[in-house]
Protein backbone atom coordinates (compact mmCIF):
# COMPACT_ATOMS: atom_id res chain seq x y z
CA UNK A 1 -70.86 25.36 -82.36
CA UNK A 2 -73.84 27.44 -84.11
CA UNK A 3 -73.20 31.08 -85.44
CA UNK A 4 -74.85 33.40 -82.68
CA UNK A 5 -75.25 35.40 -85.77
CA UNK A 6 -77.75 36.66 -87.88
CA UNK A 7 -77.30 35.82 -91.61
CA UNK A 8 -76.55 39.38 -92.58
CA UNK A 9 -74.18 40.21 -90.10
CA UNK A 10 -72.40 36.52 -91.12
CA UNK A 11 -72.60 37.87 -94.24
CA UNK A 12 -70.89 40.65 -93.59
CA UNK A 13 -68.63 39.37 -91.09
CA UNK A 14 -67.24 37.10 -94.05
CA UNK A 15 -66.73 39.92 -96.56
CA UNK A 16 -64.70 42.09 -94.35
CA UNK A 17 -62.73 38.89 -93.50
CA UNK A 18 -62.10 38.49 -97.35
CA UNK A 19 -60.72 41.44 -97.99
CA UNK A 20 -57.40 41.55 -99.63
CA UNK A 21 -55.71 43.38 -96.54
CA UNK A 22 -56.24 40.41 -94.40
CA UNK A 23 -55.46 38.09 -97.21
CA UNK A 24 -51.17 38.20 -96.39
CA UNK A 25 -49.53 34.93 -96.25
CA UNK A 26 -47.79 34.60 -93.44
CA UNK A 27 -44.10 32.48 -93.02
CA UNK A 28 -44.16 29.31 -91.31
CA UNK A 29 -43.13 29.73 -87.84
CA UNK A 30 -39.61 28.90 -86.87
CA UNK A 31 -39.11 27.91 -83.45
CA UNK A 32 -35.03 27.23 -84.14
CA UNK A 33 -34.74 30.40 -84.92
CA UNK A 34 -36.39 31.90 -82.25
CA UNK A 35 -34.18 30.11 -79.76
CA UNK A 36 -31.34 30.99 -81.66
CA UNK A 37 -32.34 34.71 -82.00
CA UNK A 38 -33.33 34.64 -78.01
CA UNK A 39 -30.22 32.79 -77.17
CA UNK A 40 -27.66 35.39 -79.17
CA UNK A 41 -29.81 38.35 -77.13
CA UNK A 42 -28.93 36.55 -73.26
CA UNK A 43 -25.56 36.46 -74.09
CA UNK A 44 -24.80 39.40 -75.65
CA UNK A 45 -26.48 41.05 -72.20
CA UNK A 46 -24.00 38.64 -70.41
CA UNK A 47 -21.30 40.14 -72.19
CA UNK A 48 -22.30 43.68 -71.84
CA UNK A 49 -23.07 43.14 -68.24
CA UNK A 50 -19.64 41.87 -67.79
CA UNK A 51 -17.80 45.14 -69.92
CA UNK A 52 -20.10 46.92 -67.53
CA UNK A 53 -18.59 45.29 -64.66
CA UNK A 54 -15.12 45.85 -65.48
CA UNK A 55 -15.35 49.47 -65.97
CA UNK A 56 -17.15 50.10 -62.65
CA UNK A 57 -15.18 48.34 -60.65
């Protein structure tokens, strides 16, 4: 698909996109992790939902 741009404002558009502050390498995404991270958070709720329990009822 064409640039709906003018030249200039490509131009420009391409310097401020080459500027070091959006230059950062980024780590590769880790979906494992994620789960694991995700899956620690449910059941420590679990558990804290069950402490909870006890000490109401």
């Amino acid at each position: 698909m064409p640039s709906r741009l003018t030249p200039e404002d490509q131009q420009k558009v391409d310097q401020y996109l080459n500027l070091p502050q959006h230059q950062v390498e980024r780590q590769p995404f880790r979906p494992w992790r994620l789960l694991w991270i995700v899956l620690a958070i449910v059941v420590a709720l679990g558990i804290l939902s069950r402490l909870l329990s006890r000490l109401v009822l």
